[in-house]
N, C-alpha and C. Protein backbone atom coordinates (compact mmCIF):
# COMPACT_ATOMS: atom_id res chain seq x y z
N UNK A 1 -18.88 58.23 -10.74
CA UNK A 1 -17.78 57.59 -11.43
C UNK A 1 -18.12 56.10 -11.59
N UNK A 2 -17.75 55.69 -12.80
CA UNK A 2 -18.45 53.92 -12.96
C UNK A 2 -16.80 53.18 -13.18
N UNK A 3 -17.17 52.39 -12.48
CA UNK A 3 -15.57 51.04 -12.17
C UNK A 3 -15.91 50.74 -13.44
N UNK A 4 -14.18 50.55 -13.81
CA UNK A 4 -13.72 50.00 -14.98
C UNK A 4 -13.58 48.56 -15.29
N UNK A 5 -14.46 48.31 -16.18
CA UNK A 5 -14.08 46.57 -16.51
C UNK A 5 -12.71 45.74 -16.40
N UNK A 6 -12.77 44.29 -16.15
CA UNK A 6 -11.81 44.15 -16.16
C UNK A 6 -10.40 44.30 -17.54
N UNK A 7 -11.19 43.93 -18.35
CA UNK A 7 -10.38 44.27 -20.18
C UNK A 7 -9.78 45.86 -20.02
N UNK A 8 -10.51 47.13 -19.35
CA UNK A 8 -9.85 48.23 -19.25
C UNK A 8 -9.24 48.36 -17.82
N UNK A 9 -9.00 47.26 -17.14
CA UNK A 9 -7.88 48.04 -16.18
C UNK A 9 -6.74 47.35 -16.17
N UNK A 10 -6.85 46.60 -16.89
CA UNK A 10 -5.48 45.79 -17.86
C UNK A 10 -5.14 47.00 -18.50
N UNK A 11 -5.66 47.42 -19.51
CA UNK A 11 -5.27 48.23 -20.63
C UNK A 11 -4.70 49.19 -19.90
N UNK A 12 -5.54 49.63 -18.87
CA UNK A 12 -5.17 51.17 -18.09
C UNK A 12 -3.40 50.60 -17.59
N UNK A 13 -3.09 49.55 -16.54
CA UNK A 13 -2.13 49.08 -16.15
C UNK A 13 -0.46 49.21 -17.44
N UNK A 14 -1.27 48.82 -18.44
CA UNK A 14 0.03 48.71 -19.84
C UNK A 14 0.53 50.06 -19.59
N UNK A 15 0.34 51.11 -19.28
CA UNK A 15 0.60 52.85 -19.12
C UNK A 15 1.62 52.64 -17.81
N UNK A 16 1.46 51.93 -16.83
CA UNK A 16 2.06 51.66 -15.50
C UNK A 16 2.85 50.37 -15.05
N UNK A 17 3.52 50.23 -15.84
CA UNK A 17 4.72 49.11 -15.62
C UNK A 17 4.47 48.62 -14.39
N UNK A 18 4.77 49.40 -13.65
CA UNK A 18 5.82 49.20 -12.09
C UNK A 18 5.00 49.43 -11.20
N UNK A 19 3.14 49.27 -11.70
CA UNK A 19 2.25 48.51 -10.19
C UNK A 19 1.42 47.74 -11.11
N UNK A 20 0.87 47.43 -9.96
CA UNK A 20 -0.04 46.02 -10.45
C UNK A 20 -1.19 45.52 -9.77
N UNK A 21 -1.79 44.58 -9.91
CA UNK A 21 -3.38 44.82 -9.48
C UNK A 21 -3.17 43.89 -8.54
N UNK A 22 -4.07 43.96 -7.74
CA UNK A 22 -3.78 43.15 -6.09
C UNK A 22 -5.49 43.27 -6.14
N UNK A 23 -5.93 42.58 -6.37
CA UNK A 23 -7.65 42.21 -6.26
C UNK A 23 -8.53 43.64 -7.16
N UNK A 24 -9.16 44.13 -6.38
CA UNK A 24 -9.86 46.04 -6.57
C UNK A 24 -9.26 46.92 -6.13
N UNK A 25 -8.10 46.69 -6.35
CA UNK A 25 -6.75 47.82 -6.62
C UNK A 25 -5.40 47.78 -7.28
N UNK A 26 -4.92 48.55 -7.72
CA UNK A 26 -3.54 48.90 -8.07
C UNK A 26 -2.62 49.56 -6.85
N UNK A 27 -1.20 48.76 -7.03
CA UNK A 27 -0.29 48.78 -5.76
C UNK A 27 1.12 49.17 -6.59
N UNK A 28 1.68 50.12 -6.01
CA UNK A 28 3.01 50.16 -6.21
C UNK A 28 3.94 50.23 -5.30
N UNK A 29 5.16 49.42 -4.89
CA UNK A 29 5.99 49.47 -4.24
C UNK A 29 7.52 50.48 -4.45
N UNK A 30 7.77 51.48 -3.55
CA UNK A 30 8.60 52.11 -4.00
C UNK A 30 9.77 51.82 -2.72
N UNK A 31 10.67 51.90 -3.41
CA UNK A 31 12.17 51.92 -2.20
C UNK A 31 13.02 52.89 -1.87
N UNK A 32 13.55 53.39 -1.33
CA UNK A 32 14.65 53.96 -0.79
C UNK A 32 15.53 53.96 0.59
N UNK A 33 16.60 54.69 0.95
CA UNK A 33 17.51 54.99 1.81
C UNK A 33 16.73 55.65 2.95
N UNK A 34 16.84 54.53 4.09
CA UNK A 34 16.48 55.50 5.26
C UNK A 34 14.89 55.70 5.92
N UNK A 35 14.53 56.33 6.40
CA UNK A 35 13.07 56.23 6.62
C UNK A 35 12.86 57.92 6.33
N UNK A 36 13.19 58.61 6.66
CA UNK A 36 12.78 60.61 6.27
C UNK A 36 12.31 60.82 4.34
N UNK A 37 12.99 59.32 4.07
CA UNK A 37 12.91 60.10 2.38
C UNK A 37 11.59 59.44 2.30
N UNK A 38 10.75 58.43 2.99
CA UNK A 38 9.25 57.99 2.49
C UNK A 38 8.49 58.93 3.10
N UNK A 39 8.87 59.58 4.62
CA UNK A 39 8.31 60.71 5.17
C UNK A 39 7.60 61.63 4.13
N UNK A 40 9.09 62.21 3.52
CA UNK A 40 8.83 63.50 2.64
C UNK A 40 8.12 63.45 1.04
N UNK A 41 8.69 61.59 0.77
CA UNK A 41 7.65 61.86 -0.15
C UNK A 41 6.38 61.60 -0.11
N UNK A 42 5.84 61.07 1.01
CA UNK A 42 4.46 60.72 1.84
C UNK A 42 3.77 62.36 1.29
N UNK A 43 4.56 63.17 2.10
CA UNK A 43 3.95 64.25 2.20
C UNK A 43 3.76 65.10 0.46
N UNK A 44 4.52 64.90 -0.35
CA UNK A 44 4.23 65.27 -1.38
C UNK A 44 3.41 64.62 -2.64
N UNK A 45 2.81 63.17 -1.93
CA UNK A 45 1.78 62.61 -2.41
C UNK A 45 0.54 62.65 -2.03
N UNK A 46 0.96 63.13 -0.81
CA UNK A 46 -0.58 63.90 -0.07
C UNK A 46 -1.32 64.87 -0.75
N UNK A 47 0.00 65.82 -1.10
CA UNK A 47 -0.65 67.36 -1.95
C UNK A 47 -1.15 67.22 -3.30
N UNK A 48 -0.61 66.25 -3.67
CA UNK A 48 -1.16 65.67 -5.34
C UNK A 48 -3.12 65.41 -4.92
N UNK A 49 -2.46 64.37 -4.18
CA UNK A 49 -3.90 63.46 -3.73
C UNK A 49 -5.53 64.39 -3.41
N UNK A 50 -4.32 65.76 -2.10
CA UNK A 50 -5.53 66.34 -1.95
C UNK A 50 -6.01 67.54 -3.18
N UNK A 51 -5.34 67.19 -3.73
CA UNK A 51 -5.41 68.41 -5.43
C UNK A 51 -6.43 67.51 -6.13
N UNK A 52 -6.49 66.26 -6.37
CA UNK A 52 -7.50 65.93 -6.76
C UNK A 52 -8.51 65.16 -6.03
N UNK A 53 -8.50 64.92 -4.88
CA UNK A 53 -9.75 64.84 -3.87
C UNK A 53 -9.78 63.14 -4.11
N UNK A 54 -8.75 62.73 -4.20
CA UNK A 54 -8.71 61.42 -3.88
C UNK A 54 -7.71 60.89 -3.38
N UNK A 55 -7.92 59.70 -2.64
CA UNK A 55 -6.62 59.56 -1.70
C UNK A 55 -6.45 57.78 -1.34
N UNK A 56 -4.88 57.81 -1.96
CA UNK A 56 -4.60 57.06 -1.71
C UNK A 56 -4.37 56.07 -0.14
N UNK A 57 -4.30 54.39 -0.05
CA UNK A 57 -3.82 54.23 1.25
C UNK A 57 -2.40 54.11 1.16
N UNK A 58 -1.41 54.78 1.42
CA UNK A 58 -0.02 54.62 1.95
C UNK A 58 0.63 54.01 3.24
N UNK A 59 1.42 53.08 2.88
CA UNK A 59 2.02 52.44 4.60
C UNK A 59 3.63 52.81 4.03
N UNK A 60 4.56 53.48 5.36
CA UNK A 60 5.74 54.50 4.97
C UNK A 60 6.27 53.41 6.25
N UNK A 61 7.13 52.56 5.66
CA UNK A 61 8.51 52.01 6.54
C UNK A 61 9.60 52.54 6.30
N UNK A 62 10.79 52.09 7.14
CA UNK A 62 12.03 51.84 6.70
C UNK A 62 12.11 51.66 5.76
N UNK A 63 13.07 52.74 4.13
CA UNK A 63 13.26 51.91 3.17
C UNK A 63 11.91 51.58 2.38
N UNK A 64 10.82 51.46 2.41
CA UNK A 64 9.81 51.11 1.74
C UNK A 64 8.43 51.67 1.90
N UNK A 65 8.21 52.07 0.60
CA UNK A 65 6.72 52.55 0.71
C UNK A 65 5.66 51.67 -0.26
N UNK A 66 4.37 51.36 0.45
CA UNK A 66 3.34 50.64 -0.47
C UNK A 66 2.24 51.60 -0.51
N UNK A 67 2.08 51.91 -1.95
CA UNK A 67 0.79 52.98 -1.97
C UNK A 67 -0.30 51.93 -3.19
N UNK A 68 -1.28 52.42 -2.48
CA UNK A 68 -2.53 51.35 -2.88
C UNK A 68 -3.38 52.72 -3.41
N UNK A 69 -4.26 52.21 -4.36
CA UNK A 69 -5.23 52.72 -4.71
C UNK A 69 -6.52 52.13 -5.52
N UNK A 70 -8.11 52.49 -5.13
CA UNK A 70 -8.85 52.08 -5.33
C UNK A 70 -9.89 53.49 -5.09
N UNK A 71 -11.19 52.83 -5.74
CA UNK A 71 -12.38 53.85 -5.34
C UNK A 71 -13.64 53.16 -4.70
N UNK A 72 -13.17 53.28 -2.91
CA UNK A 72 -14.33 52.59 -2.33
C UNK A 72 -15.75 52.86 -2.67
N UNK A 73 -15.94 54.23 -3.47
CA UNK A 73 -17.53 54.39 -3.30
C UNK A 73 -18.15 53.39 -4.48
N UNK A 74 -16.90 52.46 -5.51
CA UNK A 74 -17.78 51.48 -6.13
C UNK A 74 -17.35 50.72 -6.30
N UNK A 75 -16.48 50.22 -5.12
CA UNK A 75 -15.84 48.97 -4.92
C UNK A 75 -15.08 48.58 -6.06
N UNK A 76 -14.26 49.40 -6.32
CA UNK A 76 -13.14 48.77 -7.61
C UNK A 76 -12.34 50.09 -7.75
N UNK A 77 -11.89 49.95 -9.25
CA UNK A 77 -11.01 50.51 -9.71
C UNK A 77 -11.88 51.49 -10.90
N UNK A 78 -11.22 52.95 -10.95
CA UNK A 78 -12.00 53.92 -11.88
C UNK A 78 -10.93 54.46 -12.65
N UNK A 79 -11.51 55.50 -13.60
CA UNK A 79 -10.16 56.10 -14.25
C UNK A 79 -9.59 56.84 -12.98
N UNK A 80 -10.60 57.70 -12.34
CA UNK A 80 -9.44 58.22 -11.34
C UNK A 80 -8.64 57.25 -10.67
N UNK A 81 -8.46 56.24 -10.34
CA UNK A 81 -7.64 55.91 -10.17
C UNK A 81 -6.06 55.87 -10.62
N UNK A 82 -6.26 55.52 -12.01
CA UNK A 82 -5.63 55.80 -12.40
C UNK A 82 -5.00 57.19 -13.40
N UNK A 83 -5.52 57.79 -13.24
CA UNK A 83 -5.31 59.46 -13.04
C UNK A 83 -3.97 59.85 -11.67
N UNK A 84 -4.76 59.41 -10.90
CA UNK A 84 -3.80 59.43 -9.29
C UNK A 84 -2.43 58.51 -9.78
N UNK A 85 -2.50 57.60 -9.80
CA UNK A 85 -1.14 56.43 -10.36
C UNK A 85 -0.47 57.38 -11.37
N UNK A 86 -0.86 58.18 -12.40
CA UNK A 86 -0.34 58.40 -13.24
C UNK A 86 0.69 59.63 -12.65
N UNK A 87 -0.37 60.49 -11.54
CA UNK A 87 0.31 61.65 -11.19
C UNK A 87 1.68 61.54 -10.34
N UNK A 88 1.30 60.00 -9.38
CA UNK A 88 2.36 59.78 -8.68
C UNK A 88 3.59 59.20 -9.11
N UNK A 89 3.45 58.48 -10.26
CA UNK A 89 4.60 57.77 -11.16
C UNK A 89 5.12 59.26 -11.39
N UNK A 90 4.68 60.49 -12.28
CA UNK A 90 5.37 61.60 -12.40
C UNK A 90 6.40 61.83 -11.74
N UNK A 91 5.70 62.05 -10.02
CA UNK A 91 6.40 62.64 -9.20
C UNK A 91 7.33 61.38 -8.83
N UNK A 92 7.43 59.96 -8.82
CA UNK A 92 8.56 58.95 -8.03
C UNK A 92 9.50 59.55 -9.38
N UNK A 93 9.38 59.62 -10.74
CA UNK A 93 10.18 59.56 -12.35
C UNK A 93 11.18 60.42 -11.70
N UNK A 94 10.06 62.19 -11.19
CA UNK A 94 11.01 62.69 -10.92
C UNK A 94 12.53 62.87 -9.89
N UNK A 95 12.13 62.06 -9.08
CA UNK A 95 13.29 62.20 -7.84
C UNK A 95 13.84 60.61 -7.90
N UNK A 96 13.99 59.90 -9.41
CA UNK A 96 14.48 58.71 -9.74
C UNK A 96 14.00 57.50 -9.56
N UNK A 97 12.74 57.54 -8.37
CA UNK A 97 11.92 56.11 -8.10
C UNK A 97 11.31 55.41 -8.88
C-alpha cells in the first residue's frame, strides 16, 4: 500500500467532516452518555476493523471516545485508511454519532 500525498489526504478528508488530521493520522472524536455506550461501540468497531485487517488505535473514557487511524507499515496515511474512517462514520451515522 503507498501513503497518500499530502494534496490527496486533504481531498480524502472533504468526504469526512467530523475528523481531521493530527500529523500521519486522521482522528475523530465521538461523545456520548455514560461509559457502557463507548464499551459497546468499541466493540463494534473492532468487528469492522477486524473485517478488514486493519485496526484502528481507540482510547474509550467516560463520555468520550478518540479513534485514530494511520498505516504504520508506511508511516502515514493510505486509502485504507480511509476506507476504515469511512466504515466507521457509517456505523457512528447509524446510532446518531
Amino acid at each position: 500500500m503507498r501513503r497518500l500525498s499530502e494534496r490527496a489526504v486533504r481531498k480524502a478528508l472533504e468526504g469526512l467532516p467530523k475528523w481531521r488530521l493530527a500529523g500521519k493520522r486522521i482522528v475523530r472524536v465521538v461523545r456520548y452518555e455514560g461509559f457502557m455506550p463507548g464499551v459497546e461501540l468499541l466493540n463494534e468497531i473492532a468487528r469492522l476493523a477486524e473485517q478488514m485487517e486493519h485496526h484502528p488505535d481507540v482510547t474509550v473514557s467516560y463520555g468520550r471516545m478518540r479513534i485514530s487511524v494511520t498505516t504504520h507499515d508506511v508511516g502515514g496515511l493510505t486509502e485504507l485508511d480511509f476506507r476504515l474512517a469511512e466504515r466507521i462514520e457509517e456505523l457512528l451515522r447509524s446510532k446518531g454519532l
